[in-house]
Each structure stands twice: as C-alpha cells, then as structure tokens.
C-alpha atoms as a PDB file:
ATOM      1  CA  UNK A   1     133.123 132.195 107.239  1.00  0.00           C
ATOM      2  CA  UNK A   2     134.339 135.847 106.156  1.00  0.00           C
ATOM      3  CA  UNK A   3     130.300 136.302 105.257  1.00  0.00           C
ATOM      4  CA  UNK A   4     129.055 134.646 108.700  1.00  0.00           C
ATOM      5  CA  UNK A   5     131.401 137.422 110.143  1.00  0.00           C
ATOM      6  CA  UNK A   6     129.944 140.011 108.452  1.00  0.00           C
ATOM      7  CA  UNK A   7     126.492 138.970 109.033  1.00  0.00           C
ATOM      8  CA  UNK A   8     127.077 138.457 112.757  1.00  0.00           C
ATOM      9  CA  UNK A   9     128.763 141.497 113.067  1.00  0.00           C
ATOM     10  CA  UNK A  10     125.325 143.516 112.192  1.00  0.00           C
ATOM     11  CA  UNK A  11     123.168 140.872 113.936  1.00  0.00           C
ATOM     12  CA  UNK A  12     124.820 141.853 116.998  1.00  0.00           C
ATOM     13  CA  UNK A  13     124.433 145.552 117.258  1.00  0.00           C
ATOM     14  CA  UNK A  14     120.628 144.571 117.437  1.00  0.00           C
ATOM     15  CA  UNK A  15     120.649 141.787 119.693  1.00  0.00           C
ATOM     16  CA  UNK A  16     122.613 144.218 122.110  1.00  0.00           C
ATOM     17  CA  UNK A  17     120.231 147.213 121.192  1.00  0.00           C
ATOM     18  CA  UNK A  18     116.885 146.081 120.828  1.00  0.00           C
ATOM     19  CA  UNK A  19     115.118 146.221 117.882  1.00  0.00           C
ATOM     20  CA  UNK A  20     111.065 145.762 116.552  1.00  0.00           C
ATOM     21  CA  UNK A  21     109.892 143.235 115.390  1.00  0.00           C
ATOM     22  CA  UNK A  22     107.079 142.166 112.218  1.00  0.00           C
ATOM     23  CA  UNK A  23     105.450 139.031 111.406  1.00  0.00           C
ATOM     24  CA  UNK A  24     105.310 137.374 108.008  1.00  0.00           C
ATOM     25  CA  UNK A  25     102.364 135.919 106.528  1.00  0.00           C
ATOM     26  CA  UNK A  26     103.076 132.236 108.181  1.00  0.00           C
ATOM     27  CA  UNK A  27     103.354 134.030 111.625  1.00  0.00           C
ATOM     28  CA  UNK A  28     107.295 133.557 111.923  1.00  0.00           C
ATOM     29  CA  UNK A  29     109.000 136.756 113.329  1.00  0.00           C
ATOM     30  CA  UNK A  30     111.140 139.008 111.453  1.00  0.00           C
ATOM     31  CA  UNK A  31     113.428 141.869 112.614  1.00  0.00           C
ATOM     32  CA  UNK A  32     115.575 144.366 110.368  1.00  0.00           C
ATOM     33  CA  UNK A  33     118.419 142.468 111.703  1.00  0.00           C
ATOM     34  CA  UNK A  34     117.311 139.379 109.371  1.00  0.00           C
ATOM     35  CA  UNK A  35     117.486 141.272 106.632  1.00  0.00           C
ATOM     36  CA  UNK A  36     120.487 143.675 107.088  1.00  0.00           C
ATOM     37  CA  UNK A  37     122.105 140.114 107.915  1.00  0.00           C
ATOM     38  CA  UNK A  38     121.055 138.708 104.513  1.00  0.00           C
ATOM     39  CA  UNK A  39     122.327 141.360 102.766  1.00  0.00           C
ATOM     40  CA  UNK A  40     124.941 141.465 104.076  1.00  0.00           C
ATOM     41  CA  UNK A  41     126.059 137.964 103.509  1.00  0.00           C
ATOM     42  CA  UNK A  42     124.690 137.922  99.609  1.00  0.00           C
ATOM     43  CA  UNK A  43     127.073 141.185  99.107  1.00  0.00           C
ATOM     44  CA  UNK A  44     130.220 139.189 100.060  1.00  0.00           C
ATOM     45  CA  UNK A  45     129.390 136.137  98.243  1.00  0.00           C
ATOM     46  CA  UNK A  46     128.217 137.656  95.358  1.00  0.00           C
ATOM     47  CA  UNK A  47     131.748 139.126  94.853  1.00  0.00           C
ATOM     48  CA  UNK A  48     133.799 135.829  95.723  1.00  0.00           C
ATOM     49  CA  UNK A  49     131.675 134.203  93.254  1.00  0.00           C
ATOM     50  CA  UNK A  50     129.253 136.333  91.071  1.00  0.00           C
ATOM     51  CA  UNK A  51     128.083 133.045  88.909  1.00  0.00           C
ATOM     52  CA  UNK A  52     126.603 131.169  91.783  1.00  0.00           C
ATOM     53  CA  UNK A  53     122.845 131.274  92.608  1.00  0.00           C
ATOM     54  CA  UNK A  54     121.083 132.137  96.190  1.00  0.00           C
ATOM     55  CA  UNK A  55     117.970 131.026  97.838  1.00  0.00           C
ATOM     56  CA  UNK A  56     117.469 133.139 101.556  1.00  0.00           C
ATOM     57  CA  UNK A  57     115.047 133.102 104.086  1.00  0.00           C
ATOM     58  CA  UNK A  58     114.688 136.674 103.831  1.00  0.00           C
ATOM     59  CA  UNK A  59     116.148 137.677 100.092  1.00  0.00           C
ATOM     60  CA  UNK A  60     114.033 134.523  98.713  1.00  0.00           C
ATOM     61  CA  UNK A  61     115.790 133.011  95.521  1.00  0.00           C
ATOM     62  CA  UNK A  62     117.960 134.268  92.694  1.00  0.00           C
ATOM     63  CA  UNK A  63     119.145 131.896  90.121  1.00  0.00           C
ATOM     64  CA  UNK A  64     122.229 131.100  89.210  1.00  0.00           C
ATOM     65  CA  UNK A  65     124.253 127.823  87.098  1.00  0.00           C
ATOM     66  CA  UNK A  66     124.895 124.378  89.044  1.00  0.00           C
ATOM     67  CA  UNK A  67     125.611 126.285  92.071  1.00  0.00           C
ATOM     68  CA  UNK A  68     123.603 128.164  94.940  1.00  0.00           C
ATOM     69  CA  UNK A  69     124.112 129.705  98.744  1.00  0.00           C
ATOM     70  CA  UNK A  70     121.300 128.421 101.074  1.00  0.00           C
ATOM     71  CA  UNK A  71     121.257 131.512 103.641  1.00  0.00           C
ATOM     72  CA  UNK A  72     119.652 131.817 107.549  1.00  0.00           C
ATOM     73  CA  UNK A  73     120.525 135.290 108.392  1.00  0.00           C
ATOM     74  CA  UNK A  74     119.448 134.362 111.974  1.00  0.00           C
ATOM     75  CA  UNK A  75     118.283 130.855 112.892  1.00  0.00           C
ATOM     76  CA  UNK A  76     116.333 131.449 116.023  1.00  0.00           C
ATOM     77  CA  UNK A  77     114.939 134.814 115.253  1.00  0.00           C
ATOM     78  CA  UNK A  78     112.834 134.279 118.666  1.00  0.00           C
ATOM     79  CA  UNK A  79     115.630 133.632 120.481  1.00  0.00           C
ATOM     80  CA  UNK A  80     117.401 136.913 119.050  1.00  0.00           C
ATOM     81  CA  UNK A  81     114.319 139.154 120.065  1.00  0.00           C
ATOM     82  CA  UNK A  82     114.174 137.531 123.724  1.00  0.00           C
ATOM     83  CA  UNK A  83     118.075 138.134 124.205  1.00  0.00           C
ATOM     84  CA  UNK A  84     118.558 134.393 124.565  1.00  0.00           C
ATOM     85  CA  UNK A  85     121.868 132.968 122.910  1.00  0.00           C
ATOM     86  CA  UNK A  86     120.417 129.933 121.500  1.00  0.00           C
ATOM     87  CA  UNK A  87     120.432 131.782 117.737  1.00  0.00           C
ATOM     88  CA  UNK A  88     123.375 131.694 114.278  1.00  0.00           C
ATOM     89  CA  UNK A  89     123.784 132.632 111.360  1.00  0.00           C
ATOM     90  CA  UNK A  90     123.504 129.215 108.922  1.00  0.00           C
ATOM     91  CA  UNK A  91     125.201 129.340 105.178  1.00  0.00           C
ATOM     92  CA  UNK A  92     125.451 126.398 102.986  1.00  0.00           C
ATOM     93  CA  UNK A  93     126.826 125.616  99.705  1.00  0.00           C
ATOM     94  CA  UNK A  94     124.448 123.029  97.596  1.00  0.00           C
ATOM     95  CA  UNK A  95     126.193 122.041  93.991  1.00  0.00           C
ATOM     96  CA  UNK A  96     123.857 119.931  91.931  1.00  0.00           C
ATOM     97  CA  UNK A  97     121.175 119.419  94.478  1.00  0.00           C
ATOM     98  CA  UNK A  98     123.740 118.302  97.261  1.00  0.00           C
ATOM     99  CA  UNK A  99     124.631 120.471  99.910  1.00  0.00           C
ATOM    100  CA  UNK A 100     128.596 120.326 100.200  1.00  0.00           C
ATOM    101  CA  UNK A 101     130.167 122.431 102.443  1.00  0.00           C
ATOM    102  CA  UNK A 102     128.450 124.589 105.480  1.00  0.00           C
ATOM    103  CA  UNK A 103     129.207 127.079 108.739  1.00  0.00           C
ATOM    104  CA  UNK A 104     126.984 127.444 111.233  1.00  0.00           C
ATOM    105  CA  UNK A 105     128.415 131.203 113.210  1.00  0.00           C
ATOM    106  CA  UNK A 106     126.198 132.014 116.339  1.00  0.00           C
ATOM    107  CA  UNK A 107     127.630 135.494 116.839  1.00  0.00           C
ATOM    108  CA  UNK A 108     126.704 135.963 121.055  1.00  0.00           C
ATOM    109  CA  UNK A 109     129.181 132.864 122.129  1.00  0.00           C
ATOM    110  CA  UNK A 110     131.712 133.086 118.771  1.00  0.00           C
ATOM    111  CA  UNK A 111     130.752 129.153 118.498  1.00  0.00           C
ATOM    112  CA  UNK A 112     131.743 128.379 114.781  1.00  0.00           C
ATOM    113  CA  UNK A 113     131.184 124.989 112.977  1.00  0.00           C
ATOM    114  CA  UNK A 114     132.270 124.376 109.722  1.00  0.00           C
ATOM    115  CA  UNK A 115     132.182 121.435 107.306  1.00  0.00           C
ATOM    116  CA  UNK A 116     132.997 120.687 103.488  1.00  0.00           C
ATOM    117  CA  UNK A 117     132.229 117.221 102.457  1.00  0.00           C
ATOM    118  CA  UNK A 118     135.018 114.756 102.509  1.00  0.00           C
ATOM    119  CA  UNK A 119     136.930 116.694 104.614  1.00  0.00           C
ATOM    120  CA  UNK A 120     135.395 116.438 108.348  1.00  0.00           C
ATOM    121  CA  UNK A 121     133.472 118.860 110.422  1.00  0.00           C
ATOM    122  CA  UNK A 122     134.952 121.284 112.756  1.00  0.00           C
ATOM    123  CA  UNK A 123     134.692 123.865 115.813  1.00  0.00           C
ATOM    124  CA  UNK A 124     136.695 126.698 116.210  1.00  0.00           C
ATOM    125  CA  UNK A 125     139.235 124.455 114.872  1.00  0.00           C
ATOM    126  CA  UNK A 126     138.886 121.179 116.677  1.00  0.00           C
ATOM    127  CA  UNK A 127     137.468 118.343 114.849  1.00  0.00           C
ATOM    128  CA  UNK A 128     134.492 116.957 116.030  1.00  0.00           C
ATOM    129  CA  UNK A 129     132.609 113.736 115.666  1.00  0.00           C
ATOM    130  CA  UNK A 130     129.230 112.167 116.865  1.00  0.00           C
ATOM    131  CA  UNK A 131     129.070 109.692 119.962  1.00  0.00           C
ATOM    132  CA  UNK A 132     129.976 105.782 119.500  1.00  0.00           C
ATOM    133  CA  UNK A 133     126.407 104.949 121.516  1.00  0.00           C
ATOM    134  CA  UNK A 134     124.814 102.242 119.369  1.00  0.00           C
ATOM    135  CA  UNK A 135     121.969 101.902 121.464  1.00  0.00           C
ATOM    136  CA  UNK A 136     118.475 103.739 122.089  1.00  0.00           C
ATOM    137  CA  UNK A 137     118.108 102.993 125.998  1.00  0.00           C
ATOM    138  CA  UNK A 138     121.629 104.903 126.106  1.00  0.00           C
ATOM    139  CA  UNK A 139     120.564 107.562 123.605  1.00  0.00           C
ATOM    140  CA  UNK A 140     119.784 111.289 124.396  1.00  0.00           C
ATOM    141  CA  UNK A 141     116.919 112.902 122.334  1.00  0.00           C
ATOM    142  CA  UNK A 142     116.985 116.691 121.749  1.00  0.00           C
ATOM    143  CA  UNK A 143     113.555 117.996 120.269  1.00  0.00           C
ATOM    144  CA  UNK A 144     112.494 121.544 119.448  1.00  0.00           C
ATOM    145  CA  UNK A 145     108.912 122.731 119.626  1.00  0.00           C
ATOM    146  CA  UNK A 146     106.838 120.312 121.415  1.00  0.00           C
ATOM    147  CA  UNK A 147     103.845 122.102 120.443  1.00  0.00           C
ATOM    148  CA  UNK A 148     104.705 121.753 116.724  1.00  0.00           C
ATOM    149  CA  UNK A 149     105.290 118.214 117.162  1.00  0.00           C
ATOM    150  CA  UNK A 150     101.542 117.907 118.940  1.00  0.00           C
ATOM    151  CA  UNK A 151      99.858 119.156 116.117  1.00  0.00           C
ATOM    152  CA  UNK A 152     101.442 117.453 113.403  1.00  0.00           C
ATOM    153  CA  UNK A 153      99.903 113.920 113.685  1.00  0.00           C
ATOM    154  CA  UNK A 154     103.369 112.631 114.584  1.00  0.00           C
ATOM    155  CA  UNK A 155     102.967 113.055 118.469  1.00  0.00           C
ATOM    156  CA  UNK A 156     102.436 109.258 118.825  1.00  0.00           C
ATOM    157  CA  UNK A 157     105.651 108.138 116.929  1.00  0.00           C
ATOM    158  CA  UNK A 158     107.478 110.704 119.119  1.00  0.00           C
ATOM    159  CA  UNK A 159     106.164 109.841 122.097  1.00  0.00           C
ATOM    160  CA  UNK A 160     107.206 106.141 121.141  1.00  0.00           C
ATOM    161  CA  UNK A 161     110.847 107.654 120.618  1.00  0.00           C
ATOM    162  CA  UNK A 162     110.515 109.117 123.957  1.00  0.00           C
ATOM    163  CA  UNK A 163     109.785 105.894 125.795  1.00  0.00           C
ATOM    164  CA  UNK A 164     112.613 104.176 124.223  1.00  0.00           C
ATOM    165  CA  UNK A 165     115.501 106.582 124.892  1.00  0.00           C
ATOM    166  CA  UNK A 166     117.601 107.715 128.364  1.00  0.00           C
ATOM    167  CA  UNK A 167     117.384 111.251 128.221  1.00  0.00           C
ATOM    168  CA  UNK A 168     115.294 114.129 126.392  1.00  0.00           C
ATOM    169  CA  UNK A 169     115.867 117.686 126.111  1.00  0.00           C
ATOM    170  CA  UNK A 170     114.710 120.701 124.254  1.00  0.00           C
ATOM    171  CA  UNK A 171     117.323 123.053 122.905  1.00  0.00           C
ATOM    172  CA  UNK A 172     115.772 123.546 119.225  1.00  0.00           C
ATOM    173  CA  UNK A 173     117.067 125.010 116.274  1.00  0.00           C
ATOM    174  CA  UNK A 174     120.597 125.260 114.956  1.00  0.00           C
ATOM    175  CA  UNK A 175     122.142 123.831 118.446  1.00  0.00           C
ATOM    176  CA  UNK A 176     120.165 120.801 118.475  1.00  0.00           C
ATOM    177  CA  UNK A 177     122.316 119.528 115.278  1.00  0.00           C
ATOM    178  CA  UNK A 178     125.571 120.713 117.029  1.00  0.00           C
ATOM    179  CA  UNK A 179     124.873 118.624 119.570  1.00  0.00           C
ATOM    180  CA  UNK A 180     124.560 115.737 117.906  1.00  0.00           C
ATOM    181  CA  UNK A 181     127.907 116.294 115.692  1.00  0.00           C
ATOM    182  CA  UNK A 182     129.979 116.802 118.650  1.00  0.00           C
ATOM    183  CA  UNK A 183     128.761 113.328 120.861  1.00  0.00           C
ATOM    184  CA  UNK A 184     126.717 115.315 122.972  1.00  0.00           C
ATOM    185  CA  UNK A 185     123.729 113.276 122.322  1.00  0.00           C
ATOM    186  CA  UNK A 186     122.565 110.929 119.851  1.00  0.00           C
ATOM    187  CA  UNK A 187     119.035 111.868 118.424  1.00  0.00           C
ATOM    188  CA  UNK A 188     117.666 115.262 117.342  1.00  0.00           C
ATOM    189  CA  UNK A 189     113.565 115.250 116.107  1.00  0.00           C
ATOM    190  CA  UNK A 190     112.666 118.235 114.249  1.00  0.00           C
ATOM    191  CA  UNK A 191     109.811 119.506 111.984  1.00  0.00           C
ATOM    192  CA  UNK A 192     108.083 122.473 110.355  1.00  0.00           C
ATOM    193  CA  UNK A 193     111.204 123.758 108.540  1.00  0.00           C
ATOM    194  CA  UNK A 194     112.364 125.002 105.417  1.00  0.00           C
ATOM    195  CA  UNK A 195     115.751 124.375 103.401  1.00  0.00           C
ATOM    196  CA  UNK A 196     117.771 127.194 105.154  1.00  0.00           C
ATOM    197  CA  UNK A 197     117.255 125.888 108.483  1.00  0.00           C
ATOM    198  CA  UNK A 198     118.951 122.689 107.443  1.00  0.00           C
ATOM    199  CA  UNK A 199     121.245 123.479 104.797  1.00  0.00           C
ATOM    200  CA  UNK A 200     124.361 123.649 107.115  1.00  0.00           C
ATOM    201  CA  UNK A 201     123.349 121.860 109.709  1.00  0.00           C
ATOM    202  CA  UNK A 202     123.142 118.164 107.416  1.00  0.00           C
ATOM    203  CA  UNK A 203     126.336 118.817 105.998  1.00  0.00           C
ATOM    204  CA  UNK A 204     127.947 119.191 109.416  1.00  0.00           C
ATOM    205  CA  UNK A 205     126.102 116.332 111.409  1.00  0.00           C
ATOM    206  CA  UNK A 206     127.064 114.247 107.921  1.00  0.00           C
ATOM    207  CA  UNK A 207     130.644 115.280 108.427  1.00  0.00           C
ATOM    208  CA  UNK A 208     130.997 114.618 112.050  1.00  0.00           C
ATOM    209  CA  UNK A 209     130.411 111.007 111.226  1.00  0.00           C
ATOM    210  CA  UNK A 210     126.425 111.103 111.487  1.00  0.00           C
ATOM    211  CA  UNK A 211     123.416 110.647 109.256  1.00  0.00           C
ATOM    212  CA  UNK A 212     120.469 113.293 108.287  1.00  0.00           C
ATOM    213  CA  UNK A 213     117.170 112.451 106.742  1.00  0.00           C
ATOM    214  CA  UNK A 214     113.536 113.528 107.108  1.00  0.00           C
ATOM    215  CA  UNK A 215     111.722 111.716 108.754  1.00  0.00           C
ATOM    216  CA  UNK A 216     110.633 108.860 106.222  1.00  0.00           C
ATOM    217  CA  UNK A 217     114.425 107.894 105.615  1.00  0.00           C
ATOM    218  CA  UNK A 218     115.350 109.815 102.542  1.00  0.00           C
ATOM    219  CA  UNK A 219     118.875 112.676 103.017  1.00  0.00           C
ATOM    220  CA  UNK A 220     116.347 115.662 101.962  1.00  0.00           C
ATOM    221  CA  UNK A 221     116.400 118.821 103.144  1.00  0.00           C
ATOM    222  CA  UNK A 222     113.243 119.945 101.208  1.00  0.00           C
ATOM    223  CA  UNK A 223     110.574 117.595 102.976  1.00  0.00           C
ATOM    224  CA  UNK A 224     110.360 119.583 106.145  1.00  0.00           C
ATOM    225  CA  UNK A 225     111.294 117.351 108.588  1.00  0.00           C
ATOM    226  CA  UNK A 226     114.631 116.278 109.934  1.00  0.00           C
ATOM    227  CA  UNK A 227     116.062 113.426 112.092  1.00  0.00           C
ATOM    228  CA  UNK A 228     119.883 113.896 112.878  1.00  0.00           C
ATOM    229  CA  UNK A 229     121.533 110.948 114.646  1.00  0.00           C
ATOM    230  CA  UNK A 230     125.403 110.051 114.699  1.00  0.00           C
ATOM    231  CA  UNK A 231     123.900 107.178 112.516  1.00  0.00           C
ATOM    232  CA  UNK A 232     123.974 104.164 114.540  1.00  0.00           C
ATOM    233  CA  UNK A 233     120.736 104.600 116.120  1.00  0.00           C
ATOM    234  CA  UNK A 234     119.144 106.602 112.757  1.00  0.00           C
ATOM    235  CA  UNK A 235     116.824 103.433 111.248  1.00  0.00           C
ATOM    236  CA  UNK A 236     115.455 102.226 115.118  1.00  0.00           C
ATOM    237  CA  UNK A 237     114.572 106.081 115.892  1.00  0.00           C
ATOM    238  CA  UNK A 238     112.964 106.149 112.275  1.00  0.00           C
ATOM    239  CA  UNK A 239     111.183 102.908 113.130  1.00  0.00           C
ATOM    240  CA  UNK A 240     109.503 104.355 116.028  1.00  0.00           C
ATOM    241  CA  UNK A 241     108.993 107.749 114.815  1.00  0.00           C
ATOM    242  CA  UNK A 242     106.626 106.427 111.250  1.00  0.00           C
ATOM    243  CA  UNK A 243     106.177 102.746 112.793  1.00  0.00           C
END
C-alpha cells in the first residue's frame, strides 16, 4: 500500500499536468509517469525486502529467490493521457509461482483494494465479496476492447456469451475485475494482456469469493487471457466462450 502511495502520488502530478507521450515497439503508450511510477514503487520495496525479485511493465524483470513483485505503474495508461479516471496503480506479490497477496490504488478517486490470500479482499476497509447470481440470463458481462476481441478469432464465442447474459458493459482494465469482486456484476472477458495487468486483480476477485482463469479453464496469469466471474457462472461462460 505504502508503495501504491508513493507511486500514485507522482502519477498524479502528471495526470493533473499533462505530460507526452511515446509508443513502445507493440504500439502500447508510455508516458514518464509510467516510469517515474515504477521506480518509484521498486525503491520502496526494495528496502522492505531487498531479497525479493521484480518483474514491471516498465523496469522489465530482476531476479530474485522464491519471491517476486509483479508491478503496473499505471494500468490504463490511455486512460491517464485522456484525463479519464478509469486508470491504478496494480502490485502483486507471487511466492512460488502463485500470486498471494495484491492492491489495486487508482490514485484520481483514492479507490483502494487489497487482498492477501486466506484472508479476504477489501476496499478502503470494507470487505467485499462477489454477487450470489448463479445464473447467466441474470448475469452482467463487462468486456474491454471490443476491437481486440474482433480480431482475435474469439469474436464468435463472445458473441455467444453475449446472447446468453442480461446485461453488457465496457469499463476495461483494472475496474472491470473490481467489479466483479464487489457483486457488481458477474462476468468480466478480457484478452491481449500480460502478467502485470492481472497480477492483483486474480488475487482480489479470488479473495472476494470468485474464480480467475484464462480463458481455456486453467488459474494462469501468463496465457494472456482472463475470465473473472464470482465463480458460479465461471464453467457455463467458459463453455460458450471456447465451445
């Protein structure tokens, strides 16, 4: 939390300021906010635990022992550069290959999630859990890019999803996963994504009560896809979305 703080502290004076952006080589945007941010939260980590290893969207990856800090400086980057809240700063802990504790900070409301596994999920100190709707008619969908999702030969098994569900929505990135760990709707369909956007957000959907896979069944983060549900309609939107 102390290093989502930090991180959100310099992501702000940017988002209220302006500031230019650059593209990487795979066309995503990148400001000097991402990586000020980065740095900012590997410098505070690094002295609360100096062993552990990092992998950042930004930084990239420096080993460590059994123990590394998955790092989004800004999930949402074009969000941030449009001046549209929808954007946070995501920081997981993965031990052994399984991601146990995460906080999710989006700086421009102060909306902070937390979750350690085995202990619950939370925002700004209230716990939260997913919905109790067991079925897809009553189900809300939240997708992200609908572009993405038309060029990636899944458009048909989403489509299907579509059809079967009550409401649909497009909110993307981090806040899609929020939603679905506080009851505020059932489904969320995302692709094209790398570990750091879903570090945090698994362990808090998991620890709301829900369940995260990609999008053949399997509790990855490393597949790039992700399906978050609060569980009880997971396997029937998986069904439609590969069937």
């Amino acid at each position: 939390m102390e290093a989502a703080r930090a991180a959100g502290a310099i992501a702000m004076r940017y988002y209220r300021d302006g500031v230019a952006v650059t593209m990487k080589p795979d066309m995503t945007p990148v400001t000097r906010a991402d990586r000020e941010a980065e740095e900012a939260i590997v410098a505070v980590l690094s002295a609360a635990f100096p062993a552990d290893g990092f992998l950042g969207e930004e930084l990239g990856e420096r080993a460590g022992g059994e123990r590394r800090w998955i790092i989004d400086p800004i999930d949402g980057t074009r969000n941030f550069v449009r001046h549209i809240d929808v954007w946070a700063t995501l920081i997981a802990l993965e031990e052994r290959g399984e991601v146990v504790a995460g906080v999710i900070h989006n700086p421009a409301t102060g909306e902070l999630l937390t979750a350690r596994r085995g202990a619950g999920a939370w925002r700004d100190g209230a716990r939260v859990t997913v919905s109790t709707t067991a079925s897809l008619a009553e189900a809300h969908l939240i997708h992200a890019d609908l572009g993405l999702l038309r060029r990636s030969g899944h458009w048909d098994g989403f489509i299907r999803l579509v059809d079967a569900t009550a409401r649909h929505r497009g909110f993307g990135d981090y806040l899609g996963y929020a939603f679905v760990a506080e009851g505020k709707a059932e489904i969320y369909a995302e692709l094209d994504l790398k570990p750091w956007d879903l570090a945090a957000c698994k362990i808090v959907v998991e620890e709301a009560g829900g369940r995260f896979t990609d999008w053949q069944g399997r509790p990855t983060i490393y597949s790039g896809t992700a399906l978050a549900s609060n569980g009880r309609v997971h396997d029937a939107a998986l069904a439609l979305l590969t069937g």
